[in-house]
PDB file of N, CA and C in Angstrom:
ATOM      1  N   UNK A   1       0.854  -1.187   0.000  1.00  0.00           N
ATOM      2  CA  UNK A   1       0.000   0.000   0.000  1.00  0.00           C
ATOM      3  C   UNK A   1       0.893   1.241   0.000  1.00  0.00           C
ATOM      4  N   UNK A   2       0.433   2.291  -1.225  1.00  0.00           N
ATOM      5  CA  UNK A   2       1.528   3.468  -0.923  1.00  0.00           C
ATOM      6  C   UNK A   2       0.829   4.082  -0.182  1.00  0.00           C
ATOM      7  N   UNK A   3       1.574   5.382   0.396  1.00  0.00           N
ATOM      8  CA  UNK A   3       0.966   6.156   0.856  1.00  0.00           C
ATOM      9  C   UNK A   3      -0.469   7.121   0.804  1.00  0.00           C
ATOM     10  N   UNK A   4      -0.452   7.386  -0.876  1.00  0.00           N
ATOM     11  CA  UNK A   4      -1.484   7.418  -1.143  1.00  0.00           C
ATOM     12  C   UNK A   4      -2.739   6.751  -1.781  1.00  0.00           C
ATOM     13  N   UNK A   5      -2.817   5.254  -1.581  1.00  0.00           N
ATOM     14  CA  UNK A   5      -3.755   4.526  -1.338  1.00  0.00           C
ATOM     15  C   UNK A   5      -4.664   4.154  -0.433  1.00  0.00           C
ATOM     16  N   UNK A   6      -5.954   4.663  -0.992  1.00  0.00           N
ATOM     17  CA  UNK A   6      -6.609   3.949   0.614  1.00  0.00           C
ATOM     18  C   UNK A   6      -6.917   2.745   0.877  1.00  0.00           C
ATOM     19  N   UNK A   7      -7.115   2.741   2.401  1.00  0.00           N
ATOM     20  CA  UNK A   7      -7.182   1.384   3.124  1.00  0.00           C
ATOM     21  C   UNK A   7      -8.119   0.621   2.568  1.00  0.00           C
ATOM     22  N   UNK A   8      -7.586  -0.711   2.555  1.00  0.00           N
ATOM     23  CA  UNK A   8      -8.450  -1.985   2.061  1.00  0.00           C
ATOM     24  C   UNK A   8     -10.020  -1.977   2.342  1.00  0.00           C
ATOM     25  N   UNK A   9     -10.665  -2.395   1.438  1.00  0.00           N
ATOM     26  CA  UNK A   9     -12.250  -2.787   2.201  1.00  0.00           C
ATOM     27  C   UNK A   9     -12.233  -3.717   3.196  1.00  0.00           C
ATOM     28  N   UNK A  10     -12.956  -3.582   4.504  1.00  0.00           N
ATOM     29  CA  UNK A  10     -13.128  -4.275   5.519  1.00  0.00           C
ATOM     30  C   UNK A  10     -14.296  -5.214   5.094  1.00  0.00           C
ATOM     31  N   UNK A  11     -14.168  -6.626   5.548  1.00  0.00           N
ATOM     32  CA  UNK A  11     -15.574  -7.576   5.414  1.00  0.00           C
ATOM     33  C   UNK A  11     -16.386  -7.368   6.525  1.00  0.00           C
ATOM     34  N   UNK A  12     -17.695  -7.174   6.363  1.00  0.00           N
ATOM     35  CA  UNK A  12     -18.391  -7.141   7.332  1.00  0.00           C
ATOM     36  C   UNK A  12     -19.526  -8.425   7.751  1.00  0.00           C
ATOM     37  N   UNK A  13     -19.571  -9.113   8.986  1.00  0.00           N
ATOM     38  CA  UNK A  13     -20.177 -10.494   8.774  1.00  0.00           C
ATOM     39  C   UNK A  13     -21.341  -9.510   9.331  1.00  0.00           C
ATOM     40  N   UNK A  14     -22.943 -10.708   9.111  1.00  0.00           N
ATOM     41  CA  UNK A  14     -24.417 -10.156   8.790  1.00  0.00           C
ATOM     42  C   UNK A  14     -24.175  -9.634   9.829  1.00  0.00           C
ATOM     43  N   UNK A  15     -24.301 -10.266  11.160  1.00  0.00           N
ATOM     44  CA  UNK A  15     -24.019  -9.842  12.590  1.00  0.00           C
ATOM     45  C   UNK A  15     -23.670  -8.884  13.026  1.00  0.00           C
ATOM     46  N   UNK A  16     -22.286  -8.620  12.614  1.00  0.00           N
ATOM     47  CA  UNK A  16     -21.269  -7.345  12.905  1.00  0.00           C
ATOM     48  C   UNK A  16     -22.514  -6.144  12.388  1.00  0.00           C
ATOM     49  N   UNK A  17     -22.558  -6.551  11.031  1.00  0.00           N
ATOM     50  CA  UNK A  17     -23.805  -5.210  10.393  1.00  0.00           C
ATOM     51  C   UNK A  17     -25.082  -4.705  11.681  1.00  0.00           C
ATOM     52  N   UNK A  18     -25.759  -5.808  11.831  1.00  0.00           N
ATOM     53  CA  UNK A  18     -26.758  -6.280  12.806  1.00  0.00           C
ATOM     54  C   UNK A  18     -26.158  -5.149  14.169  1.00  0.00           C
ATOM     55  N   UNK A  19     -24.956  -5.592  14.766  1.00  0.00           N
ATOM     56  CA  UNK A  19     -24.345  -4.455  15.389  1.00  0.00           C
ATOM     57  C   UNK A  19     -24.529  -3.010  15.637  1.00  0.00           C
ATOM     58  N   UNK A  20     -23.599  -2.591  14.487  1.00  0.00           N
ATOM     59  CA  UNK A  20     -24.054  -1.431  13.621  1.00  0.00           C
ATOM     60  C   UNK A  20     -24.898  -0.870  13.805  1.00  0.00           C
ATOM     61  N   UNK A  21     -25.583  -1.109  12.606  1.00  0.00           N
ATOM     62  CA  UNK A  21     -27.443  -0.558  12.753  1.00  0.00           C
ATOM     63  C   UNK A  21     -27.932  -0.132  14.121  1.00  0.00           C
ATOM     64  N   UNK A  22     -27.999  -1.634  15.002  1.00  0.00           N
ATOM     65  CA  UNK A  22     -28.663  -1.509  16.577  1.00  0.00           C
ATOM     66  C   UNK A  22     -28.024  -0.175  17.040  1.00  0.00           C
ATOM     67  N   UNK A  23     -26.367   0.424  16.772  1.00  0.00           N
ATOM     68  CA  UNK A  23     -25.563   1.106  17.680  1.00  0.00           C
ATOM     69  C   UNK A  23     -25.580   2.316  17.238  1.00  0.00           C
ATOM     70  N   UNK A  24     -27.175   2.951  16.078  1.00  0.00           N
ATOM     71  CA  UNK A  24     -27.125   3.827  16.055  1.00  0.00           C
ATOM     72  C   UNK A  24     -26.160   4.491  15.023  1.00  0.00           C
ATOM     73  N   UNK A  25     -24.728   4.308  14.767  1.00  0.00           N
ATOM     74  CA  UNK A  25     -23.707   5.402  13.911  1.00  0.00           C
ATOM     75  C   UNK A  25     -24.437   5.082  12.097  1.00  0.00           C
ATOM     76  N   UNK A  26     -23.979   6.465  12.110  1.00  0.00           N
ATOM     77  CA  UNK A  26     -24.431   6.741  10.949  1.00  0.00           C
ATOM     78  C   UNK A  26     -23.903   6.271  10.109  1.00  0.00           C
ATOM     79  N   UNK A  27     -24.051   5.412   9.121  1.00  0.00           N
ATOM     80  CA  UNK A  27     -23.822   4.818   7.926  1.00  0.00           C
ATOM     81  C   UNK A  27     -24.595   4.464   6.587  1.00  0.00           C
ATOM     82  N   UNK A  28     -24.068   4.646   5.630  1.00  0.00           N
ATOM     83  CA  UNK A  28     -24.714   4.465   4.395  1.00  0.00           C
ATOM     84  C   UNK A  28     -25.007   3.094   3.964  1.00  0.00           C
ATOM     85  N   UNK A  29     -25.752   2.640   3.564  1.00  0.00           N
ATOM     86  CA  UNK A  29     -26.137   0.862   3.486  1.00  0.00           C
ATOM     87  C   UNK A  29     -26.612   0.964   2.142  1.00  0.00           C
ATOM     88  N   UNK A  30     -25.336   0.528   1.127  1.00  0.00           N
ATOM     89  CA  UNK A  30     -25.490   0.492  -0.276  1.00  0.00           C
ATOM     90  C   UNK A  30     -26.314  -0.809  -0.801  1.00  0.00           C
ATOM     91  N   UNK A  31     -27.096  -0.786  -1.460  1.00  0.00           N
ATOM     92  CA  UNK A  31     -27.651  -2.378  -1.985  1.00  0.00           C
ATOM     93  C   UNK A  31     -27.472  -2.054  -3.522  1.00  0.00           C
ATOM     94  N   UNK A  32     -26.245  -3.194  -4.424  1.00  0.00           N
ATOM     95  CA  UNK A  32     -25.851  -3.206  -5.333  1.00  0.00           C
ATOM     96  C   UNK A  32     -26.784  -3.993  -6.054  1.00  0.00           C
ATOM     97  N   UNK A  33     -27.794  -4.861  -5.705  1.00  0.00           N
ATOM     98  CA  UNK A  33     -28.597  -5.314  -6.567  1.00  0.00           C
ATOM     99  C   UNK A  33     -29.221  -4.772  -7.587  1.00  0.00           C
ATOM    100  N   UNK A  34     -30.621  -5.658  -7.795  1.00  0.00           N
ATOM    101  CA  UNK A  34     -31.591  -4.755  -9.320  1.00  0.00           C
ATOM    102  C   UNK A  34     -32.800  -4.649  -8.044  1.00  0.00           C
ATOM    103  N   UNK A  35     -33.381  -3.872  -8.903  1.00  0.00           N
ATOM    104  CA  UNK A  35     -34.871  -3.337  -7.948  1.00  0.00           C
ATOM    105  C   UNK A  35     -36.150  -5.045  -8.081  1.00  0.00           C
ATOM    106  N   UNK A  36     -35.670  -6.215  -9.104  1.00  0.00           N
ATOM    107  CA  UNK A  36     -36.244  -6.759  -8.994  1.00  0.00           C
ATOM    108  C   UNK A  36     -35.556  -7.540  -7.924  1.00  0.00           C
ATOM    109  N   UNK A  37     -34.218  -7.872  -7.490  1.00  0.00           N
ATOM    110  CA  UNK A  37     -34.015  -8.643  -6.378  1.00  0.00           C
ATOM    111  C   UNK A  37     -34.616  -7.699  -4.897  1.00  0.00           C
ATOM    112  N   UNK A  38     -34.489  -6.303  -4.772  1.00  0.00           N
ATOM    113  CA  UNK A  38     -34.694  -5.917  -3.895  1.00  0.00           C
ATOM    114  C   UNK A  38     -36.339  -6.034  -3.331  1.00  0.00           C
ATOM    115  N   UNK A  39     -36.824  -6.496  -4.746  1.00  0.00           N
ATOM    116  CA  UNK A  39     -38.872  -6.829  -4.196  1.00  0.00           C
ATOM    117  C   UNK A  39     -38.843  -8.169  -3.760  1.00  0.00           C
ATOM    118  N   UNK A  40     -37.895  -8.980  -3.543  1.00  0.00           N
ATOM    119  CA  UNK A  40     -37.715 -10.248  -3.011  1.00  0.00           C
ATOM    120  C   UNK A  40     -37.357  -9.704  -1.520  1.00  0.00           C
ATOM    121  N   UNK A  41     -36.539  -9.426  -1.132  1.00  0.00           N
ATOM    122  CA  UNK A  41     -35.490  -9.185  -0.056  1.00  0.00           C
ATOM    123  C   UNK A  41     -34.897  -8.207  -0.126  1.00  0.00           C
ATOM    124  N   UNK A  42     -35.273  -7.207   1.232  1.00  0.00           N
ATOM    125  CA  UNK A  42     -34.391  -6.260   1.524  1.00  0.00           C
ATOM    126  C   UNK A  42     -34.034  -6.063   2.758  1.00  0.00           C
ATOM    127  N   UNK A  43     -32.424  -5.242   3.322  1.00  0.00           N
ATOM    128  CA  UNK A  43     -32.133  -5.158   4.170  1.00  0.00           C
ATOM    129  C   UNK A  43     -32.864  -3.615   4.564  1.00  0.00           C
ATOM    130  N   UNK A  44     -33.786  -3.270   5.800  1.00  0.00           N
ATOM    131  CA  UNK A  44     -34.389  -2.028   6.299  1.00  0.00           C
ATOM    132  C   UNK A  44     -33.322  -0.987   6.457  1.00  0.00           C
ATOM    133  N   UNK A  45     -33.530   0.186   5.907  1.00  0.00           N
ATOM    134  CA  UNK A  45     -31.902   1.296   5.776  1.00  0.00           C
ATOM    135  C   UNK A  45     -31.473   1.341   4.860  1.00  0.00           C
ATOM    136  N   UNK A  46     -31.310   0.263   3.666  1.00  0.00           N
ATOM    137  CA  UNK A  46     -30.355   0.237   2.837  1.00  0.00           C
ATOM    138  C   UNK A  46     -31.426   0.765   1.489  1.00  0.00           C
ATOM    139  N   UNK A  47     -30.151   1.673   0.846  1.00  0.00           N
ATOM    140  CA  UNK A  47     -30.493   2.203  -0.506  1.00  0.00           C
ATOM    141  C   UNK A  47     -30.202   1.741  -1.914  1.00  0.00           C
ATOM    142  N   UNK A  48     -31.371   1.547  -2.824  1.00  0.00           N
ATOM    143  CA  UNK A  48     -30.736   0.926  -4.031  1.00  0.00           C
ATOM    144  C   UNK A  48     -29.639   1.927  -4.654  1.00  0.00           C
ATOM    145  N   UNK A  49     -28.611   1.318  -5.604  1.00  0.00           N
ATOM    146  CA  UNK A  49     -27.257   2.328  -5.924  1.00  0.00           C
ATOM    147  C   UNK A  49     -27.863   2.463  -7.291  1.00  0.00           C
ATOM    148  N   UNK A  50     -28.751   3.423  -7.322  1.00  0.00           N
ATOM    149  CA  UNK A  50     -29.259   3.855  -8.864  1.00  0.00           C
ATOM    150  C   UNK A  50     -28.132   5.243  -9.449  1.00  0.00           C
ATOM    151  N   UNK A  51     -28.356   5.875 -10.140  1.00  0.00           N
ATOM    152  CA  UNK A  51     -27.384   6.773 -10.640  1.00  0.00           C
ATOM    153  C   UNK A  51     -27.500   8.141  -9.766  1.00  0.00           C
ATOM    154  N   UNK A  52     -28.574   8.320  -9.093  1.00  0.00           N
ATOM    155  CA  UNK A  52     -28.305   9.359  -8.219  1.00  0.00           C
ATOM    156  C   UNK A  52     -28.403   9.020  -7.094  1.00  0.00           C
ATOM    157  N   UNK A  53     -28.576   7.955  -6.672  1.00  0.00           N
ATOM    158  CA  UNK A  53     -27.296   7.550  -5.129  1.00  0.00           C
ATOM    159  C   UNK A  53     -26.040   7.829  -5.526  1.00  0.00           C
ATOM    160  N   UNK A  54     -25.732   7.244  -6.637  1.00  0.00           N
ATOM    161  CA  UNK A  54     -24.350   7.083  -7.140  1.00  0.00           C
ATOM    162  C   UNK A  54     -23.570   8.414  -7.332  1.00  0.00           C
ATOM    163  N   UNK A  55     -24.369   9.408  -8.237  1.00  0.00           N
ATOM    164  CA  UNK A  55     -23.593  10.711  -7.574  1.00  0.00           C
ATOM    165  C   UNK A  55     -23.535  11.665  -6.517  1.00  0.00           C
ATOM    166  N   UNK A  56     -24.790  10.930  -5.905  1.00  0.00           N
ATOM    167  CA  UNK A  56     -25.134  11.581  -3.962  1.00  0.00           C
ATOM    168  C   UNK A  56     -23.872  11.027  -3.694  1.00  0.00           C
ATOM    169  N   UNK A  57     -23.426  10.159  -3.679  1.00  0.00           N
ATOM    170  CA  UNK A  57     -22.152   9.663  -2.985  1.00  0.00           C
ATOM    171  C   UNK A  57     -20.994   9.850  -3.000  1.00  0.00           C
ATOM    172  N   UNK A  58     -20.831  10.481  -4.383  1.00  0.00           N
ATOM    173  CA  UNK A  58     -19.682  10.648  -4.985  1.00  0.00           C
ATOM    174  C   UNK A  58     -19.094  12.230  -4.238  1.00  0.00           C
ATOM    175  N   UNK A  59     -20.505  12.825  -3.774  1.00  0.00           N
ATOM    176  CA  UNK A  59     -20.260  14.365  -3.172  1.00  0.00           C
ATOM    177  C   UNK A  59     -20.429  14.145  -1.539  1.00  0.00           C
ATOM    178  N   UNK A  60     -20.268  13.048  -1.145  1.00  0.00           N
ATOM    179  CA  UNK A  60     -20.033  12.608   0.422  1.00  0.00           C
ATOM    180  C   UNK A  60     -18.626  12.909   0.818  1.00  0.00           C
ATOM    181  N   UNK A  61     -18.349  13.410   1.883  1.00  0.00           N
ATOM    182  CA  UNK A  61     -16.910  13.451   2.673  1.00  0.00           C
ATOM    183  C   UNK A  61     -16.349  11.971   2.489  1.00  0.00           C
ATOM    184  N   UNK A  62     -15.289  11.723   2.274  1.00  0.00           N
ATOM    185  CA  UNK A  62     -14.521  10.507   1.955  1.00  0.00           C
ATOM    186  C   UNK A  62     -14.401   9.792   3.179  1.00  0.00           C
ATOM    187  N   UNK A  63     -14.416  10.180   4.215  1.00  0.00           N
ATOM    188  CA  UNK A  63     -14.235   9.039   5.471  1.00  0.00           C
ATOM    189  C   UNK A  63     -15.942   8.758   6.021  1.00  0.00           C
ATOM    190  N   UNK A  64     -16.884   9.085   4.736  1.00  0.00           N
ATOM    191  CA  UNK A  64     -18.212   8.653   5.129  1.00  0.00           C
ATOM    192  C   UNK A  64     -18.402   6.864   5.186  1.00  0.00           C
ATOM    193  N   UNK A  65     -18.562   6.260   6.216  1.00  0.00           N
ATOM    194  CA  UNK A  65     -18.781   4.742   6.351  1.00  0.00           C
ATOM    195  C   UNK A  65     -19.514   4.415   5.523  1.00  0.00           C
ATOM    196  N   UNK A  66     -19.435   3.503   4.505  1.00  0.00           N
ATOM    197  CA  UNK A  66     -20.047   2.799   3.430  1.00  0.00           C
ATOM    198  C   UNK A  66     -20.168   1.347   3.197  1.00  0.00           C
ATOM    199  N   UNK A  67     -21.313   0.905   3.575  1.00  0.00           N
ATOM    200  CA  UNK A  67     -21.275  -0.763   3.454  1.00  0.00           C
ATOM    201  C   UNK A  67     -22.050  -1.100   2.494  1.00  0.00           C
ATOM    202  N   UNK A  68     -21.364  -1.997   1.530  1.00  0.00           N
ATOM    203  CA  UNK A  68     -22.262  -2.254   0.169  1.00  0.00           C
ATOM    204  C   UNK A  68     -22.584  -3.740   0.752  1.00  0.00           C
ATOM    205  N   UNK A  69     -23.624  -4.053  -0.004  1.00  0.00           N
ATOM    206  CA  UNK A  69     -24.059  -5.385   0.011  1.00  0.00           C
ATOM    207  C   UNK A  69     -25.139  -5.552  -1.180  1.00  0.00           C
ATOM    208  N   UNK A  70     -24.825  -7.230  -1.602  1.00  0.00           N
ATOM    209  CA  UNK A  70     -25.747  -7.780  -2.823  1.00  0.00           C
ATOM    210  C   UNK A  70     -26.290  -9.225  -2.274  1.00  0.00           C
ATOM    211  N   UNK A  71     -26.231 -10.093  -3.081  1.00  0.00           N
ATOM    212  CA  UNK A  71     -26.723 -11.373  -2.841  1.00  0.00           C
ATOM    213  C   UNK A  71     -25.722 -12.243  -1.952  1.00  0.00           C
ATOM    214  N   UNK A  72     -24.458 -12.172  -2.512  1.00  0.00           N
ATOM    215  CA  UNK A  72     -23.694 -12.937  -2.339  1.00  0.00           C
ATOM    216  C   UNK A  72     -22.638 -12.631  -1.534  1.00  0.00           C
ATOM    217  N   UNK A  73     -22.398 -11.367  -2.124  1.00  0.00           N
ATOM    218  CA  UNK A  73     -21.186 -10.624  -1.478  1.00  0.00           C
ATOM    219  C   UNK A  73     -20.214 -10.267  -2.971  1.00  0.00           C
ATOM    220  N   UNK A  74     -20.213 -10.462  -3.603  1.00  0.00           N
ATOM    221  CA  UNK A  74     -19.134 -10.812  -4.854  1.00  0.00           C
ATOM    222  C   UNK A  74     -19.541  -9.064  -5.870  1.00  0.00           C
ATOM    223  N   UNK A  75     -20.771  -8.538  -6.235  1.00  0.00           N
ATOM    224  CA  UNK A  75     -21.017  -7.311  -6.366  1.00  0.00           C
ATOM    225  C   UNK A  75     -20.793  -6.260  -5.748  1.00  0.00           C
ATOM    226  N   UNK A  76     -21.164  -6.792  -4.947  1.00  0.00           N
ATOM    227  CA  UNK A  76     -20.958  -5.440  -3.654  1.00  0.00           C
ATOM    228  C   UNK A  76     -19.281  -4.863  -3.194  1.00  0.00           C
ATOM    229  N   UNK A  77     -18.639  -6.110  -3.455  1.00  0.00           N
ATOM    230  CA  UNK A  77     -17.203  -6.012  -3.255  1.00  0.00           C
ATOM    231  C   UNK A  77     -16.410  -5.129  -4.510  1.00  0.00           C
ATOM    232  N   UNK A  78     -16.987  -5.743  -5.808  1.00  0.00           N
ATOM    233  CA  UNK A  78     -16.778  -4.692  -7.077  1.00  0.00           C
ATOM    234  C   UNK A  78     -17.268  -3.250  -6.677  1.00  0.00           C
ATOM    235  N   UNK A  79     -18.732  -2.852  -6.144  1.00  0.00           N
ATOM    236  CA  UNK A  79     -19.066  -1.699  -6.007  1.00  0.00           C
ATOM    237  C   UNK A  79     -17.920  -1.050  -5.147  1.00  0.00           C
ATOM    238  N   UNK A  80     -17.786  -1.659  -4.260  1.00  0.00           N
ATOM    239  CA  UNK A  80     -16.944  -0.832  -2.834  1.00  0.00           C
ATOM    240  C   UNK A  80     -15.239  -0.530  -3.360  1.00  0.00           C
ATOM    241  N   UNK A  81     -14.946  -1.344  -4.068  1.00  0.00           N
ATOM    242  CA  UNK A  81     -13.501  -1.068  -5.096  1.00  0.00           C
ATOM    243  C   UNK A  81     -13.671  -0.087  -6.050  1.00  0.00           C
ATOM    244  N   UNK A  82     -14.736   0.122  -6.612  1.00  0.00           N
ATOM    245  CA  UNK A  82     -14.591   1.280  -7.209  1.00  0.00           C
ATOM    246  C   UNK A  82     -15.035   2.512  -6.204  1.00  0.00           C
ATOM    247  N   UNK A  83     -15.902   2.672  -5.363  1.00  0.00           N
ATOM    248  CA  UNK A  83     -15.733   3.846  -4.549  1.00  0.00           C
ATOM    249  C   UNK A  83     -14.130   4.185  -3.826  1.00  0.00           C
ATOM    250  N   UNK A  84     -13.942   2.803  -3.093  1.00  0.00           N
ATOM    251  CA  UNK A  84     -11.792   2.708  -2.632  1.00  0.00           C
ATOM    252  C   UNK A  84     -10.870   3.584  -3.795  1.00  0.00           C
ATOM    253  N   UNK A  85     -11.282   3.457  -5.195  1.00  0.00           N
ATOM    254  CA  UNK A  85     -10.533   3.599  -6.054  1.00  0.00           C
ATOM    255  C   UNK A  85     -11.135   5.425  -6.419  1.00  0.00           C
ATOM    256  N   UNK A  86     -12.360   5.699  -6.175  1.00  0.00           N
ATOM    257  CA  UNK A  86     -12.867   7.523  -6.085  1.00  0.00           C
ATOM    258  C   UNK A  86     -12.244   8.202  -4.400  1.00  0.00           C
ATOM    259  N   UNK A  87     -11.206   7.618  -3.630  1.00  0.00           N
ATOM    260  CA  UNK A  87     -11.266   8.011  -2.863  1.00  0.00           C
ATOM    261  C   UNK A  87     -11.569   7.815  -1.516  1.00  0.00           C
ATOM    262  N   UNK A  88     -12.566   6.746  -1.235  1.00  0.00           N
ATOM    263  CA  UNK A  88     -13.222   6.652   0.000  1.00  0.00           C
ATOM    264  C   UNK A  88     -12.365   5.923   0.982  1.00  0.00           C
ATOM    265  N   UNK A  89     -12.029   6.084   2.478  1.00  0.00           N
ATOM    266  CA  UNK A  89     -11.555   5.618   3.532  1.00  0.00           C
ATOM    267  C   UNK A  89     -12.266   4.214   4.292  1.00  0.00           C
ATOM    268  N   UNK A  90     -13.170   4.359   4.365  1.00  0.00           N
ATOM    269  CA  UNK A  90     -14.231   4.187   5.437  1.00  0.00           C
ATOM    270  C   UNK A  90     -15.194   3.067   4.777  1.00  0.00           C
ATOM    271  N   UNK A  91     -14.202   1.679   3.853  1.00  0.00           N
ATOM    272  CA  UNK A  91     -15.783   1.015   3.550  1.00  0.00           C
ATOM    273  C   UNK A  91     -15.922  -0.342   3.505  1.00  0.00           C
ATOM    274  N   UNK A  92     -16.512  -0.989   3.570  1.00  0.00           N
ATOM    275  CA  UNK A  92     -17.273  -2.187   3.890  1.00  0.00           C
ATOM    276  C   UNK A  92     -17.952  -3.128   3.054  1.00  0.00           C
ATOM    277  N   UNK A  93     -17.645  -4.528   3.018  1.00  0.00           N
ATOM    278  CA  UNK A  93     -18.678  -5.416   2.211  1.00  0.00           C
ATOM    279  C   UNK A  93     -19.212  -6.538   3.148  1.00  0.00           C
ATOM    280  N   UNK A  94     -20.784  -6.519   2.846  1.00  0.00           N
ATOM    281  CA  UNK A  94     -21.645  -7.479   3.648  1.00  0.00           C
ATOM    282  C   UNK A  94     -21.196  -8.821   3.066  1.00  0.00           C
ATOM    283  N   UNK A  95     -19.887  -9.579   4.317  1.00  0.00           N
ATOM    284  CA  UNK A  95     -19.821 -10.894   3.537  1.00  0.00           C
ATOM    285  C   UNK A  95     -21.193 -11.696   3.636  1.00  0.00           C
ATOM    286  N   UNK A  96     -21.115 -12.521   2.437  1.00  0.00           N
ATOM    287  CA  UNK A  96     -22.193 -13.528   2.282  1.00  0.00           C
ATOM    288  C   UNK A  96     -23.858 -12.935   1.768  1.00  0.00           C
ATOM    289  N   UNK A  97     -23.334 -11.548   1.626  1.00  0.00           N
ATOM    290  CA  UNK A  97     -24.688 -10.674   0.998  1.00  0.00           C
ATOM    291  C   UNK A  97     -25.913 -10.745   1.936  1.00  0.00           C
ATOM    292  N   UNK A  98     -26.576 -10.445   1.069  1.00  0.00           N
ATOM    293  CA  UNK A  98     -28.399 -10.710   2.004  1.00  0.00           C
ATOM    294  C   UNK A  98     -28.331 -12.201   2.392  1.00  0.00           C
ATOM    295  N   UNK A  99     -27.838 -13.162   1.477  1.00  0.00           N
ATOM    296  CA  UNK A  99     -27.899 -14.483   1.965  1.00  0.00           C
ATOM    297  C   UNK A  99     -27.581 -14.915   3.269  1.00  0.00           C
ATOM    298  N   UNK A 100     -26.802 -14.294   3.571  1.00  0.00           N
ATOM    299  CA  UNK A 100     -25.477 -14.474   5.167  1.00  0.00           C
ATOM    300  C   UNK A 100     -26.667 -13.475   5.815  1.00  0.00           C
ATOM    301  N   UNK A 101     -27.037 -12.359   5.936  1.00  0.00           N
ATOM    302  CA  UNK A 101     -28.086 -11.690   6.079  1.00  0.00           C
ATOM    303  C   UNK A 101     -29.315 -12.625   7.079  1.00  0.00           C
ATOM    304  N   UNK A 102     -30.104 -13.370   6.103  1.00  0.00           N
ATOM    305  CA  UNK A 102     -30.800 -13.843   5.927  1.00  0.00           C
ATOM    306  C   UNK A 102     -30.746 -15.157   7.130  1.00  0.00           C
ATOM    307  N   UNK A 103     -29.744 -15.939   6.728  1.00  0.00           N
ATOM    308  CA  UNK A 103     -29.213 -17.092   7.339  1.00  0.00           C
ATOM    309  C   UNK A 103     -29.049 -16.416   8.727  1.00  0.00           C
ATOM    310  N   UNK A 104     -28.154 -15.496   9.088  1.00  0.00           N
ATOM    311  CA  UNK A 104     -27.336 -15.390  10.418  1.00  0.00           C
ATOM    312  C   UNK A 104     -28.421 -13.973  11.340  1.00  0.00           C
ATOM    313  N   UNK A 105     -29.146 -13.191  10.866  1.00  0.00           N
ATOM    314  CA  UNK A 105     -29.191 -12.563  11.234  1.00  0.00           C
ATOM    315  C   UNK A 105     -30.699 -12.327  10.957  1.00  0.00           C
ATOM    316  N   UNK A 106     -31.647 -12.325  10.349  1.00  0.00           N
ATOM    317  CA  UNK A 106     -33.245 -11.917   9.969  1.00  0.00           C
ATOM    318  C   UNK A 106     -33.820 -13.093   9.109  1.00  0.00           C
ATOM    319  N   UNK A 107     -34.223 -14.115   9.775  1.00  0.00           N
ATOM    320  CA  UNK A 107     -34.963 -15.316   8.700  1.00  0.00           C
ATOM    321  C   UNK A 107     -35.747 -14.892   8.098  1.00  0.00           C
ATOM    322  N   UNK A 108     -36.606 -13.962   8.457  1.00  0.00           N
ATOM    323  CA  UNK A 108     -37.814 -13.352   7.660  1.00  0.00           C
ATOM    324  C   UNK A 108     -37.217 -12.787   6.730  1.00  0.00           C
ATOM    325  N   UNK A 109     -36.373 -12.796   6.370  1.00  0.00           N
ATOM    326  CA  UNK A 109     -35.962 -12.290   5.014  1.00  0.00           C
ATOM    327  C   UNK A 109     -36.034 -13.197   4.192  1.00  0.00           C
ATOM    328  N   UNK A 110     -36.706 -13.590   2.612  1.00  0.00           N
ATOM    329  CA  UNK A 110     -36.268 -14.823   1.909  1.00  0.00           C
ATOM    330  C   UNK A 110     -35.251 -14.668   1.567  1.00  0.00           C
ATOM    331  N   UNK A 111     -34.628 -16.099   1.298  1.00  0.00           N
ATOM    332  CA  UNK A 111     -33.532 -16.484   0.176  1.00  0.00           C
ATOM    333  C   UNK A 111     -34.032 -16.575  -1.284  1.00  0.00           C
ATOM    334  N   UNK A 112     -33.391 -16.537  -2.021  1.00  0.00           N
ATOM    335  CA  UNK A 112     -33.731 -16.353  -3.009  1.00  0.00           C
ATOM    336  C   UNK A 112     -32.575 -17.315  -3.948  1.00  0.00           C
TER     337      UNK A 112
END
């Protein structure tokens, strides 16, 4: 890592998120999906990343906390590398997606 690279994305397990949320700090809860996975399953808080989230975000202070999450985890990790790569300090991928979600943390959520 040079100096001017920022810090790695942190994994975040459903739980840890679950955390989070309960503890109140302010954070952004990206959902990289399509609006048809999100009428299946959604996490409460989290925003779809349509094109004007996408440039709402882009005009956020850089050490704004950012946790992306998708199905799997594998999107969301692309999303959060390209925000790492605009700059951002502060960000996060929901390992195991809504699925890990789902499983570890809110059954009432379907799988899909």
């Amino acid at each position: 890592m040079t100096a001017h690279e920022p810090p790695p994305i942190r994994q975040l397990s459903a739980p840890d998120l679950q955390a989070l949320l309960d503890s109140g700090t302010a954070i952004e809860l990206v959902d990289v999906r399509t609006e048809e996975e999100r009428a299946i399953a959604l996490i409460g808080g989290s925003r779809l990343l349509d094109r004007a989230y996408h440039d709402a975000l882009l005009l956020r202070d850089r050490d704004t906390p950012i946790v992306f999450q998708c199905h799997h985890g594998m999107r969301s990790q692309q999303a959060a590398e390209y925000f790492r790569r605009e700059g951002f300090l502060n960000l996060y991928n929901l390992e195991g997606g809504i699925d890990a979600w789902s499983l570890l943390v809110d059954r009432s959520v379907p799988r899909y």
